[in-house]
Structure formats: C-alpha cells, structure tokens
PDB file of N, CA and C in Angstrom:
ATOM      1  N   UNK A   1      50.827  29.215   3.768  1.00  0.00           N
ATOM      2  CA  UNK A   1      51.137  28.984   2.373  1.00  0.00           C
ATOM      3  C   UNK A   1      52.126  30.061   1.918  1.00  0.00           C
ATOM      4  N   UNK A   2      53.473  29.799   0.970  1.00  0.00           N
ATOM      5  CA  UNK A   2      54.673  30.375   0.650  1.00  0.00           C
ATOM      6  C   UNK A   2      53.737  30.872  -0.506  1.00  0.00           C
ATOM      7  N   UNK A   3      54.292  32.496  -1.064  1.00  0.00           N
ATOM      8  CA  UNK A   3      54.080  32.651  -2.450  1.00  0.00           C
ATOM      9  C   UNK A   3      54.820  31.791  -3.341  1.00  0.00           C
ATOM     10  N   UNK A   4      53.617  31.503  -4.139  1.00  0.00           N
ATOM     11  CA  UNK A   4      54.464  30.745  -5.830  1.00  0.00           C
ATOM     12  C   UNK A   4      54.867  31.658  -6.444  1.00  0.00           C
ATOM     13  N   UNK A   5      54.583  32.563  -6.554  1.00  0.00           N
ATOM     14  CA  UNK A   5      54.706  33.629  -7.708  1.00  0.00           C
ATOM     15  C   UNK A   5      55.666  34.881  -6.847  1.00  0.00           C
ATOM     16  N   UNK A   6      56.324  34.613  -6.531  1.00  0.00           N
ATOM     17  CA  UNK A   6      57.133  36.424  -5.504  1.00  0.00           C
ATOM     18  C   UNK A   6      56.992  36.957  -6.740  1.00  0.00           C
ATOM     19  N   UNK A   7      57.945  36.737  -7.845  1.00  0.00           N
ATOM     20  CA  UNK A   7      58.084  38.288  -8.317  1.00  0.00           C
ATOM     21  C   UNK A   7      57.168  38.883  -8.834  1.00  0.00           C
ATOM     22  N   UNK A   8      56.005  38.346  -8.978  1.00  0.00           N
ATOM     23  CA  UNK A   8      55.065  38.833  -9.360  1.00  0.00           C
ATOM     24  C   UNK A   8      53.838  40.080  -7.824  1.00  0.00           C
ATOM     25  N   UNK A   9      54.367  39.143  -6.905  1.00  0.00           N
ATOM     26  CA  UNK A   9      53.619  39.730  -5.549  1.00  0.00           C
ATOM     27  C   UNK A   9      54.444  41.325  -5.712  1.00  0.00           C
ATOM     28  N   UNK A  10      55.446  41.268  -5.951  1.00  0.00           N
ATOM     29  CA  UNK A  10      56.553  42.635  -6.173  1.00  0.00           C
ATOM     30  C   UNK A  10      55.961  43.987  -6.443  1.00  0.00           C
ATOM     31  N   UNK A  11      54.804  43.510  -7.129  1.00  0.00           N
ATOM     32  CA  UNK A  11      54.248  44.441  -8.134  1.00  0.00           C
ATOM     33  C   UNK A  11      54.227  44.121  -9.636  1.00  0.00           C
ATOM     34  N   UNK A  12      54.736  43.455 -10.336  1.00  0.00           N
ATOM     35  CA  UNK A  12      54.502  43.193 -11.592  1.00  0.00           C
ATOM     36  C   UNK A  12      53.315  42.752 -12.437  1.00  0.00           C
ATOM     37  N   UNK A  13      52.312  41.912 -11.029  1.00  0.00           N
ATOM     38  CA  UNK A  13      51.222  41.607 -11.468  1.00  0.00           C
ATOM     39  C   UNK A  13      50.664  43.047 -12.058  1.00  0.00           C
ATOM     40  N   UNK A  14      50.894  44.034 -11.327  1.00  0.00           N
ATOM     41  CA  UNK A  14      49.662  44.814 -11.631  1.00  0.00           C
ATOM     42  C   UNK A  14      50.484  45.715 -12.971  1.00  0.00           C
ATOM     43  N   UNK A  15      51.250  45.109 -13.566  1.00  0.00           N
ATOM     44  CA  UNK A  15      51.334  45.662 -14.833  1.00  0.00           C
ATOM     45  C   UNK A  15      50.749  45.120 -16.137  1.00  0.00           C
ATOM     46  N   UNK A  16      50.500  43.950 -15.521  1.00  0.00           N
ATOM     47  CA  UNK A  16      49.158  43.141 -16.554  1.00  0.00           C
ATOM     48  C   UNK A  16      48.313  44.101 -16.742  1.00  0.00           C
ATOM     49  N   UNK A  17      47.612  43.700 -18.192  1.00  0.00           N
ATOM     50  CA  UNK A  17      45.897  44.299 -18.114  1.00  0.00           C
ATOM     51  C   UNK A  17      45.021  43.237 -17.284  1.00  0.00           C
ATOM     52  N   UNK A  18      44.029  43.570 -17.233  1.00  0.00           N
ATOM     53  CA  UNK A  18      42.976  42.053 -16.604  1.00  0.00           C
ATOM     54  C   UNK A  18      42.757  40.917 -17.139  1.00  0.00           C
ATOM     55  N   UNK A  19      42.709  41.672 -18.535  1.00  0.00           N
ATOM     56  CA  UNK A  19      42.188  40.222 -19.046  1.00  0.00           C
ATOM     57  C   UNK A  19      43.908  39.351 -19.242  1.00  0.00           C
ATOM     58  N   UNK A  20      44.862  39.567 -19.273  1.00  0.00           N
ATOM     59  CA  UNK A  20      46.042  39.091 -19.181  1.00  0.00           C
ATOM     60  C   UNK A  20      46.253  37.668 -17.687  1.00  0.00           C
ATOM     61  N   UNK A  21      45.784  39.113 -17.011  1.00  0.00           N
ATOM     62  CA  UNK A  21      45.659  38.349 -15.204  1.00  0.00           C
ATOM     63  C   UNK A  21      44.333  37.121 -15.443  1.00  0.00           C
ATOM     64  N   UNK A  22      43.948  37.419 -16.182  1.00  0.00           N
ATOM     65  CA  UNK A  22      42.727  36.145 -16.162  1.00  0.00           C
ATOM     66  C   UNK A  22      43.255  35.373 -16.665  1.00  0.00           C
ATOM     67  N   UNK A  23      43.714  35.176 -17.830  1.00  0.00           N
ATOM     68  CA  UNK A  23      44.461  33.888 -18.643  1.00  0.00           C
ATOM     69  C   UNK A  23      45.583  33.133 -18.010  1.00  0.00           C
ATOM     70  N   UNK A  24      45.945  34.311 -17.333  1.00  0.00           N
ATOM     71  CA  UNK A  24      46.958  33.391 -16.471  1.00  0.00           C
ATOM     72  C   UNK A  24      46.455  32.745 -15.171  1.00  0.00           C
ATOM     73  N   UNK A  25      45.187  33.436 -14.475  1.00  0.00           N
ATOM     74  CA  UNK A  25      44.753  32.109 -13.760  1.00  0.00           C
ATOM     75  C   UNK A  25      44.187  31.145 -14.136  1.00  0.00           C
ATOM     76  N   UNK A  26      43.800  31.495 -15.682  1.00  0.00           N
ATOM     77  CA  UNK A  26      43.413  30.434 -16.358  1.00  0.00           C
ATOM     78  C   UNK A  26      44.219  29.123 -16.876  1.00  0.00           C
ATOM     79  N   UNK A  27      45.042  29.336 -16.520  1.00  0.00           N
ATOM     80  CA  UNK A  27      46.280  28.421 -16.821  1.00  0.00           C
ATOM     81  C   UNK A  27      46.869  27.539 -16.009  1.00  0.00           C
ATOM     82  N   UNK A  28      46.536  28.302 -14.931  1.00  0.00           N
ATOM     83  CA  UNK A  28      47.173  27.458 -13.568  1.00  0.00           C
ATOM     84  C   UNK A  28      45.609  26.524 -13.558  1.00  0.00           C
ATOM     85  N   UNK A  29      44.471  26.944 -13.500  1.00  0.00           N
ATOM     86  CA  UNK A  29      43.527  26.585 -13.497  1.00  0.00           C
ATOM     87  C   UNK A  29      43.257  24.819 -13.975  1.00  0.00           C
ATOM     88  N   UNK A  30      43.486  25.324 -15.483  1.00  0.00           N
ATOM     89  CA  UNK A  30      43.972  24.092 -16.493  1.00  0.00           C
ATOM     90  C   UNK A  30      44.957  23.630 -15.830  1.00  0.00           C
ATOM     91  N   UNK A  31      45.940  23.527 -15.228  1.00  0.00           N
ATOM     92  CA  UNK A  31      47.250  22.515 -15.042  1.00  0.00           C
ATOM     93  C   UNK A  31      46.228  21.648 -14.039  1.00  0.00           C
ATOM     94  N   UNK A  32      45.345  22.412 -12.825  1.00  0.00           N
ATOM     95  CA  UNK A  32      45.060  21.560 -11.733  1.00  0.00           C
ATOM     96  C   UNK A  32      44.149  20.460 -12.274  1.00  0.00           C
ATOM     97  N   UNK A  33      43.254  21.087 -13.117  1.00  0.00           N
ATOM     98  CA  UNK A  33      42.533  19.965 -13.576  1.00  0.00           C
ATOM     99  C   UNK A  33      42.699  19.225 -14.122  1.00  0.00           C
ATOM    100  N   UNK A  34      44.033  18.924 -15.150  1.00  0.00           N
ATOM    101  CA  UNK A  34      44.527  18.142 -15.294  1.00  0.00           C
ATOM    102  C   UNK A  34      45.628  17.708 -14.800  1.00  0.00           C
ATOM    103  N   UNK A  35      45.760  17.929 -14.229  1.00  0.00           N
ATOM    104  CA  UNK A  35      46.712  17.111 -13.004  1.00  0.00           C
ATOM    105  C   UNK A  35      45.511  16.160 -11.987  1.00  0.00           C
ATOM    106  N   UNK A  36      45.072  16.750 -11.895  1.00  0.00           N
ATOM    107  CA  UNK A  36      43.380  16.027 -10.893  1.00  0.00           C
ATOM    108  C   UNK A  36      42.999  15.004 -11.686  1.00  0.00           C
ATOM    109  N   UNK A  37      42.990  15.400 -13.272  1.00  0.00           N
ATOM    110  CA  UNK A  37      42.552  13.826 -13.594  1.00  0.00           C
ATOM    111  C   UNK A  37      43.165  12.967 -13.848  1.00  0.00           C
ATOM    112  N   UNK A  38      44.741  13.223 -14.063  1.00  0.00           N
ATOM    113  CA  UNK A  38      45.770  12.031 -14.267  1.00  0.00           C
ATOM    114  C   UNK A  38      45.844  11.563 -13.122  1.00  0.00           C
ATOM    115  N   UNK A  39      45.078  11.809 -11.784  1.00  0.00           N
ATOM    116  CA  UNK A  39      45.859  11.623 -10.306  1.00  0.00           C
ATOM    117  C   UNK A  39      46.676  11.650  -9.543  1.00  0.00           C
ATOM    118  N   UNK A  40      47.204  13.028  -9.648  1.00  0.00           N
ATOM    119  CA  UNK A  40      48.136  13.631  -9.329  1.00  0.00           C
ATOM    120  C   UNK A  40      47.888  14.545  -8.202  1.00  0.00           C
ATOM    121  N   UNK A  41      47.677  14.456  -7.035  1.00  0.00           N
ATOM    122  CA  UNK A  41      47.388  15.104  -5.721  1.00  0.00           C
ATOM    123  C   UNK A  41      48.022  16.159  -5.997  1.00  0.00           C
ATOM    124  N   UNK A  42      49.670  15.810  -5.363  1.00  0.00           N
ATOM    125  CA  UNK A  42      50.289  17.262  -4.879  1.00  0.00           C
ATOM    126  C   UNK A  42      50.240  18.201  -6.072  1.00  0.00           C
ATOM    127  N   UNK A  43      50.503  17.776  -7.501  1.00  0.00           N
ATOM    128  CA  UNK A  43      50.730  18.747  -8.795  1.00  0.00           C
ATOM    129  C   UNK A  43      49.107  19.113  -9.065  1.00  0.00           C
ATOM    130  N   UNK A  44      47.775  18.888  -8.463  1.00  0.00           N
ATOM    131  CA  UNK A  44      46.868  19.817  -8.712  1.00  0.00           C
ATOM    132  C   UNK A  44      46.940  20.295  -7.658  1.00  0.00           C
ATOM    133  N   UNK A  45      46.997  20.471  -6.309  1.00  0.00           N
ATOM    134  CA  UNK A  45      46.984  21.254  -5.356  1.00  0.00           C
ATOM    135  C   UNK A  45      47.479  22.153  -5.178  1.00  0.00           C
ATOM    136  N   UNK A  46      48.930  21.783  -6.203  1.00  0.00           N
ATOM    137  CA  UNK A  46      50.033  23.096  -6.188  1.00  0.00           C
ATOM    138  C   UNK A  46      49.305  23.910  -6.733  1.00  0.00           C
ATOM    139  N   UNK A  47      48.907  23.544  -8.257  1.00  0.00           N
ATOM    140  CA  UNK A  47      48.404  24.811  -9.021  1.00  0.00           C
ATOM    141  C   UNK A  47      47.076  25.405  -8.872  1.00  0.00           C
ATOM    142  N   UNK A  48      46.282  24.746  -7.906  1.00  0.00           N
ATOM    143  CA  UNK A  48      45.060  24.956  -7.703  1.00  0.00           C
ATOM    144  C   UNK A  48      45.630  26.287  -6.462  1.00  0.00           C
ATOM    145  N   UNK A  49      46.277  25.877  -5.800  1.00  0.00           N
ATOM    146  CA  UNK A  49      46.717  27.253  -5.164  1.00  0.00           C
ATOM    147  C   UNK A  49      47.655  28.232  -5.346  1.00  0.00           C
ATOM    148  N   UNK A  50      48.388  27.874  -6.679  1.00  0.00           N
ATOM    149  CA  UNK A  50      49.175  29.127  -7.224  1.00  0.00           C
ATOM    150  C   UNK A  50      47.964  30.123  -8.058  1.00  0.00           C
ATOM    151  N   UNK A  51      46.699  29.617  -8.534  1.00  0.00           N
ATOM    152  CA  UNK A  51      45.701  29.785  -9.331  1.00  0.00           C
ATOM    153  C   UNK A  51      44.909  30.915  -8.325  1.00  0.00           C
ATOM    154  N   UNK A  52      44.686  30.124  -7.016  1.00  0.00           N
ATOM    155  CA  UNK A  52      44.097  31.115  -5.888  1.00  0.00           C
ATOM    156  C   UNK A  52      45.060  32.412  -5.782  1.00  0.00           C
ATOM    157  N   UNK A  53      46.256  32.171  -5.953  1.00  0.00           N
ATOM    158  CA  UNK A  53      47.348  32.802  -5.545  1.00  0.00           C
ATOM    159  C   UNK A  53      47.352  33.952  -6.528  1.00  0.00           C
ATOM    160  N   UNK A  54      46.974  34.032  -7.377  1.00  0.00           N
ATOM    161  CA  UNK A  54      46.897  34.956  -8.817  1.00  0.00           C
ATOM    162  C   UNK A  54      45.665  35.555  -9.248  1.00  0.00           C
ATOM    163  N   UNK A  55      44.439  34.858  -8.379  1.00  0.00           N
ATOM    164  CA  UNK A  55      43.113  35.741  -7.709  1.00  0.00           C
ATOM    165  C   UNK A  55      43.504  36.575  -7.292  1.00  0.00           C
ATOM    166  N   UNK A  56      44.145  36.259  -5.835  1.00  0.00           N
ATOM    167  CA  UNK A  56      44.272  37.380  -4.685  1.00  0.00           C
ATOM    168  C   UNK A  56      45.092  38.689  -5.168  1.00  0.00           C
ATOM    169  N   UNK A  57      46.425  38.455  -5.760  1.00  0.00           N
ATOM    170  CA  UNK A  57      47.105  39.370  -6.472  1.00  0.00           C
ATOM    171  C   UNK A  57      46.211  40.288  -7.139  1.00  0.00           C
ATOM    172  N   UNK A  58      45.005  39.128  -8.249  1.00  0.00           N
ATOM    173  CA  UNK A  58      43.977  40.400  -9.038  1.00  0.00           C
ATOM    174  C   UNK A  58      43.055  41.500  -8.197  1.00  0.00           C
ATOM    175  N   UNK A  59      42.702  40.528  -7.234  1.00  0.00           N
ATOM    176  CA  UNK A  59      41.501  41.376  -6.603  1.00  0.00           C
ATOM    177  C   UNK A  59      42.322  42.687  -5.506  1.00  0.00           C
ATOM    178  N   UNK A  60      43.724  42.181  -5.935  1.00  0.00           N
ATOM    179  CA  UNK A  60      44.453  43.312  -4.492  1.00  0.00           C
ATOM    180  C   UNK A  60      44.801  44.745  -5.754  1.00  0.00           C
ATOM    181  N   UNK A  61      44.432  44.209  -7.039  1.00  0.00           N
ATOM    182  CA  UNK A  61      44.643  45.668  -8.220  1.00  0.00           C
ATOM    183  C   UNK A  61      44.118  46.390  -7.816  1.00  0.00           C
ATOM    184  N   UNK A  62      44.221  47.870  -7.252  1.00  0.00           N
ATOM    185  CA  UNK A  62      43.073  48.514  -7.563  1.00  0.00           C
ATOM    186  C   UNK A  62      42.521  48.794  -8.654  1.00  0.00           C
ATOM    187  N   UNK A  63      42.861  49.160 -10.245  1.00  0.00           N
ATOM    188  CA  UNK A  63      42.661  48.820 -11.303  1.00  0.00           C
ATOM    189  C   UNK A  63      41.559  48.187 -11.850  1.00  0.00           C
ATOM    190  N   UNK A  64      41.375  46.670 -10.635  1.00  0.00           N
ATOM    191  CA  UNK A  64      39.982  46.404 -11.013  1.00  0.00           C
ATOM    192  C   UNK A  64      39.115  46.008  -9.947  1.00  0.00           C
ATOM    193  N   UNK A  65      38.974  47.516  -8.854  1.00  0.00           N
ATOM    194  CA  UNK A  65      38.044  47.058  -8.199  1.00  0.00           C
ATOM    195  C   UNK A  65      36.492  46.856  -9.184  1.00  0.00           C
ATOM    196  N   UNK A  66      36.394  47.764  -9.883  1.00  0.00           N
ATOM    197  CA  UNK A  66      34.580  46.967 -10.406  1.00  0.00           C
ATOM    198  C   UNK A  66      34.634  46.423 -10.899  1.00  0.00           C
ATOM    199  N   UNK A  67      35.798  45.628 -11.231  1.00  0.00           N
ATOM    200  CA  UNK A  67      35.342  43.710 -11.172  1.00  0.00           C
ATOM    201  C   UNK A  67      35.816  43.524 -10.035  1.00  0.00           C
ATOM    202  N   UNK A  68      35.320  43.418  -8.615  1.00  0.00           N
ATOM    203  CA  UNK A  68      36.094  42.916  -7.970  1.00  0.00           C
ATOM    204  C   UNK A  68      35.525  41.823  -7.393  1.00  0.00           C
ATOM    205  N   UNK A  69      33.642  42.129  -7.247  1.00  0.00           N
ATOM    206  CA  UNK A  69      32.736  40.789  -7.763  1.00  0.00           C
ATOM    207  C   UNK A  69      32.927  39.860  -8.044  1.00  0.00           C
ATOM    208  N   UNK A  70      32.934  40.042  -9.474  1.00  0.00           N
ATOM    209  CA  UNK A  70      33.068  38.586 -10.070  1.00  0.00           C
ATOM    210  C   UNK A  70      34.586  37.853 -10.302  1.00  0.00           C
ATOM    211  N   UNK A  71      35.234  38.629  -9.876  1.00  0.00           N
ATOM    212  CA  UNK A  71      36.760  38.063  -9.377  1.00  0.00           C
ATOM    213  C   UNK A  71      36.357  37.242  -8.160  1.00  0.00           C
ATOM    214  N   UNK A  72      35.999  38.015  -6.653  1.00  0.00           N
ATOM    215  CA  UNK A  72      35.830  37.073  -5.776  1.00  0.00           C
ATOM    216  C   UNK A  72      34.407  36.067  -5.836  1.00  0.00           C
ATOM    217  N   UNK A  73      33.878  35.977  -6.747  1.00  0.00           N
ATOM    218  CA  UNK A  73      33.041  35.334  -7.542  1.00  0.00           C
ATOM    219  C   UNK A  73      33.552  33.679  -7.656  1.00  0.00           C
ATOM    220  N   UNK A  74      34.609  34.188  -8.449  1.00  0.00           N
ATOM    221  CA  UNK A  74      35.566  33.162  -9.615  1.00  0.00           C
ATOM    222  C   UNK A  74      36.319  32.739  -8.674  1.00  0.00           C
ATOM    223  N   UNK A  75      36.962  33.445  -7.467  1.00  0.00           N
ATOM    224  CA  UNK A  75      37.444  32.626  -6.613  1.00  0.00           C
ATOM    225  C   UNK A  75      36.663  31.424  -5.879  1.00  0.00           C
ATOM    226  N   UNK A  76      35.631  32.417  -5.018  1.00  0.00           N
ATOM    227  CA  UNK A  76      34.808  31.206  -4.237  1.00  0.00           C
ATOM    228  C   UNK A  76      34.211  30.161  -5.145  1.00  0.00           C
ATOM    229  N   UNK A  77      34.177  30.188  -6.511  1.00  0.00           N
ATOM    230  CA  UNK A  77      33.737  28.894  -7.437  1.00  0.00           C
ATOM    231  C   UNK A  77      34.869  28.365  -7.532  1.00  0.00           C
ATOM    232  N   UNK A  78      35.663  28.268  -7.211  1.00  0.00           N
ATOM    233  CA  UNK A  78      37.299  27.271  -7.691  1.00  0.00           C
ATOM    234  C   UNK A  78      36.989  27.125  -6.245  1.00  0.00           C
ATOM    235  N   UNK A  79      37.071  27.529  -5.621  1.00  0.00           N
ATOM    236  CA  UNK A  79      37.123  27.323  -4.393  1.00  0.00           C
ATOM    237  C   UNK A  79      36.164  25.827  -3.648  1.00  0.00           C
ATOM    238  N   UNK A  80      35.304  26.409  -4.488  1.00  0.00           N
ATOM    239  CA  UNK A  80      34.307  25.059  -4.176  1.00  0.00           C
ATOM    240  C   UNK A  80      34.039  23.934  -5.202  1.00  0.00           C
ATOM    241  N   UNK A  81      34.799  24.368  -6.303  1.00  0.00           N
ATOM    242  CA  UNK A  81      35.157  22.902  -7.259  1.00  0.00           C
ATOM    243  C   UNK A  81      36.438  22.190  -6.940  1.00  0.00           C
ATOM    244  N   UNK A  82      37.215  22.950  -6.261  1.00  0.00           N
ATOM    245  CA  UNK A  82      38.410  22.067  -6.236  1.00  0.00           C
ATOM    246  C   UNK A  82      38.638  21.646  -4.813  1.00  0.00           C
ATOM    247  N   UNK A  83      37.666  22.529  -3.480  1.00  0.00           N
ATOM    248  CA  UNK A  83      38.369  21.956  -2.168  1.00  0.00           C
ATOM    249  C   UNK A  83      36.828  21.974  -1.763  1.00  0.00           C
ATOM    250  N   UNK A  84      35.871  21.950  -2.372  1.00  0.00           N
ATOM    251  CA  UNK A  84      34.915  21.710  -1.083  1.00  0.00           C
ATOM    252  C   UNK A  84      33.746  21.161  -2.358  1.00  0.00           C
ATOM    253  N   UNK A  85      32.164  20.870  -1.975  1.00  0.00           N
ATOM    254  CA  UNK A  85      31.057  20.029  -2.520  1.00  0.00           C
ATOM    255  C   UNK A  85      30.451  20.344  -3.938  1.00  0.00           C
ATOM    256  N   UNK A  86      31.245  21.237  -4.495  1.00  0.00           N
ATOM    257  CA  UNK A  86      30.997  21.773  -5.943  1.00  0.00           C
ATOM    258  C   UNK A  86      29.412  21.872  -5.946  1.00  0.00           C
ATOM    259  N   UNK A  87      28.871  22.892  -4.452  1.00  0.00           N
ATOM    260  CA  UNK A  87      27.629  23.105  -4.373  1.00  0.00           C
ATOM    261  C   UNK A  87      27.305  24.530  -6.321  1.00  0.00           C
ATOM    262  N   UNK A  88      28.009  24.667  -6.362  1.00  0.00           N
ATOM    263  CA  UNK A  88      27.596  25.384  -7.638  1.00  0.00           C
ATOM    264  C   UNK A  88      27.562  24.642  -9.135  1.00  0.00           C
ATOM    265  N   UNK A  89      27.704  23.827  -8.886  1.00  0.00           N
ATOM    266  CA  UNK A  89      27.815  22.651 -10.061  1.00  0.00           C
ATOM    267  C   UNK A  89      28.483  23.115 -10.962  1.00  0.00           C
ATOM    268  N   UNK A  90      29.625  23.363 -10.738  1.00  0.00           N
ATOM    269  CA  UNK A  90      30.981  23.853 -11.978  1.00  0.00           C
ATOM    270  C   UNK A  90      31.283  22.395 -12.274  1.00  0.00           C
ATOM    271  N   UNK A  91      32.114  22.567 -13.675  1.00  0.00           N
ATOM    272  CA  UNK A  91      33.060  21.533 -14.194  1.00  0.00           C
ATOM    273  C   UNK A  91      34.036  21.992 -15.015  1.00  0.00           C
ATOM    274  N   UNK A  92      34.915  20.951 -15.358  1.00  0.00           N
ATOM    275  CA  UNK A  92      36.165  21.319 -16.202  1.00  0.00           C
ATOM    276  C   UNK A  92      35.574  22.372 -17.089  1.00  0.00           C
ATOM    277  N   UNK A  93      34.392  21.577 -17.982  1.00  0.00           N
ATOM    278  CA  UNK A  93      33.935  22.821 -19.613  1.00  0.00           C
ATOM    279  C   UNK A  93      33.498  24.057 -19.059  1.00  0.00           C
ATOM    280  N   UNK A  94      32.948  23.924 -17.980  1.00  0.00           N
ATOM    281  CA  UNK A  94      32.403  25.575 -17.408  1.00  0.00           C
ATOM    282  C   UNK A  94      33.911  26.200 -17.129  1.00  0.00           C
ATOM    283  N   UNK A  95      35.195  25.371 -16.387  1.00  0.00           N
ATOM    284  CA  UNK A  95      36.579  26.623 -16.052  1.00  0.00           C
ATOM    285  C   UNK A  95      36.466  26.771 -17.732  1.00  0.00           C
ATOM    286  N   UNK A  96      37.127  25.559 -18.176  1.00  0.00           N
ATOM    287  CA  UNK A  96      37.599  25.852 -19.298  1.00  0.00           C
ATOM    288  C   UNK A  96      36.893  26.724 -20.393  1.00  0.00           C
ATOM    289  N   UNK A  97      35.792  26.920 -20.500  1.00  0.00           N
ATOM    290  CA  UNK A  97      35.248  28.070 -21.185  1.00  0.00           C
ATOM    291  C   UNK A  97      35.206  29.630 -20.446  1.00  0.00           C
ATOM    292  N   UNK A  98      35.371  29.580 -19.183  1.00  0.00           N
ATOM    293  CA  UNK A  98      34.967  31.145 -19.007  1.00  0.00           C
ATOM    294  C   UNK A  98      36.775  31.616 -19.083  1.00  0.00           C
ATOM    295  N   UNK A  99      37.595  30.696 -18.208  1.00  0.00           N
ATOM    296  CA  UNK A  99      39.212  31.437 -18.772  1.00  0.00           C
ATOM    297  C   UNK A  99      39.572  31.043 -19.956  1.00  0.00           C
ATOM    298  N   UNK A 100      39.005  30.447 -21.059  1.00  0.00           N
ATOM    299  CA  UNK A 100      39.206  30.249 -22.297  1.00  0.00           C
ATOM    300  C   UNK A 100      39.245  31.246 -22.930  1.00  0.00           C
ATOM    301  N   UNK A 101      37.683  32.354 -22.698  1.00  0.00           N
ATOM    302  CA  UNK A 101      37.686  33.458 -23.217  1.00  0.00           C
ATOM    303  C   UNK A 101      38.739  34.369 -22.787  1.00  0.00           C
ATOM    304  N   UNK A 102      38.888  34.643 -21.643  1.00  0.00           N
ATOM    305  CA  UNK A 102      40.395  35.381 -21.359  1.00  0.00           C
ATOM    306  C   UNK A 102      41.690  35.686 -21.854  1.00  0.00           C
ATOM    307  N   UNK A 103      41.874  33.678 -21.972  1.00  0.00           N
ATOM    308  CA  UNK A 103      43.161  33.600 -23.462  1.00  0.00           C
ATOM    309  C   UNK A 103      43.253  34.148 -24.703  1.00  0.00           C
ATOM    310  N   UNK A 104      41.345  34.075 -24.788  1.00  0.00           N
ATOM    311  CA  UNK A 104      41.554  34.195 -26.701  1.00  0.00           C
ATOM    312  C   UNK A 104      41.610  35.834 -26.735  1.00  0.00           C
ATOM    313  N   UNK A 105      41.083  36.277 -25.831  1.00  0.00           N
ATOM    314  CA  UNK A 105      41.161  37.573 -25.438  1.00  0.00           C
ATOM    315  C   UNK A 105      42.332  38.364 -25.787  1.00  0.00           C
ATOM    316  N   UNK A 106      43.524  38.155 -24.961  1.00  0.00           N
ATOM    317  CA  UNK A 106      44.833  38.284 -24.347  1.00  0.00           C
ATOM    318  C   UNK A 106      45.442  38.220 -25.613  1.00  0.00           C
ATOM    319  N   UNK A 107      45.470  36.520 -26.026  1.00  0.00           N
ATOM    320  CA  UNK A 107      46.323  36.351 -27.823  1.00  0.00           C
ATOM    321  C   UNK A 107      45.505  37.343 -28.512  1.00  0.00           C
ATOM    322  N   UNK A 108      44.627  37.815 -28.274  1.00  0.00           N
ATOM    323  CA  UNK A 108      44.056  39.121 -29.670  1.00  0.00           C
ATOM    324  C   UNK A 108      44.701  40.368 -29.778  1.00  0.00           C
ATOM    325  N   UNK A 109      45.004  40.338 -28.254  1.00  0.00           N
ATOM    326  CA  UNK A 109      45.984  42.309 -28.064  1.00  0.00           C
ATOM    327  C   UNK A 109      47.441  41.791 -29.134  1.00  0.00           C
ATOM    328  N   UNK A 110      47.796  40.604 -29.397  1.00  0.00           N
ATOM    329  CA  UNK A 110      49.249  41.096 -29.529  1.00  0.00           C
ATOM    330  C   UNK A 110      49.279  40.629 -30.807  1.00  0.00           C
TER     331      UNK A 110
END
C-alpha cells in the first residue's frame, strides 16, 4: 500500500495536536462509511485505508504514546468493522460519535 498522505508522513502530522489527528481520522472515517453505503467499493476502501493510514502516523507520535492504547484500540475496531466480522459490534453511530467528539473538540481550539 502507497502513502495517501506523503506530506504529511514528512513530519507534519506530528505538528497536529491529537485531538486534531483524531478528527481527521475521523473524516476519512466518515467518507468510508459513506461511500460503503452508497456502494461504492473502491471510494470506501480508499478512505478506509487512508483512515488506517492516519492511525499509524498517530500512534508513530511520540507525543502520544499514553494514548497509544486506545489509538491501537481504535485501529483494531475499524479494523474489524470495515475488513473483518465486526466481532465488537461497532456501527456507523458508535464511529460517528466517538470521532465526532474529536471534531467538536478541534472546532473549539480555534
């Protein structure tokens, strides 16, 4: 898999705060799922793995290793709602509320 994001792999990610880096996987997050429900294969897959793609960047911060838990947490749950038996019983309202808070988060700093 190619990075989606280079300039961000550069280093720029880690000039985010966290909760910044969350909203924005929260975003890619939202595109896959709706792309998944219009039926759109390749355009949720993309973002379902530019989304993974903006995990890995977080959890490579050092910044936030003590979250680094529930980061790889939040991964292996996307992980298993979007490519494998959604043995954790996630859904859209469960993404959409926990990176929801992230956003409203993020729009509050500025």
């Amino acid at each position: 898999m190619s990075l989606q994001h280079a300039s961000l792999a550069t280093g720029r990610w880690r000039t985010l705060p966290f909760v910044e880096q969350m909203a924005h996987v929260g975003s890619e997050v939202e595109r896959a799922m709706n792309w998944k429900q219009r039926g759109h294969d390749t355009n949720w897959r993309l973002a379902y793995e530019r989304a993974l793609e903006l995990l890995d960047f977080t959890l490579d911060d050092p910044r936030n290793l003590p979250r680094a838990k529930e980061i790889a947490r939040v991964r292996e749950s996307l992980v298993d709602f979007f490519g494998g038996t959604n043995e954790f019983g996630s859904s859209d309202k469960l993404m959409r509320d926990y990176f929801g808070a992230f956003a409203f988060a993020a729009r509050r700093n500025y």
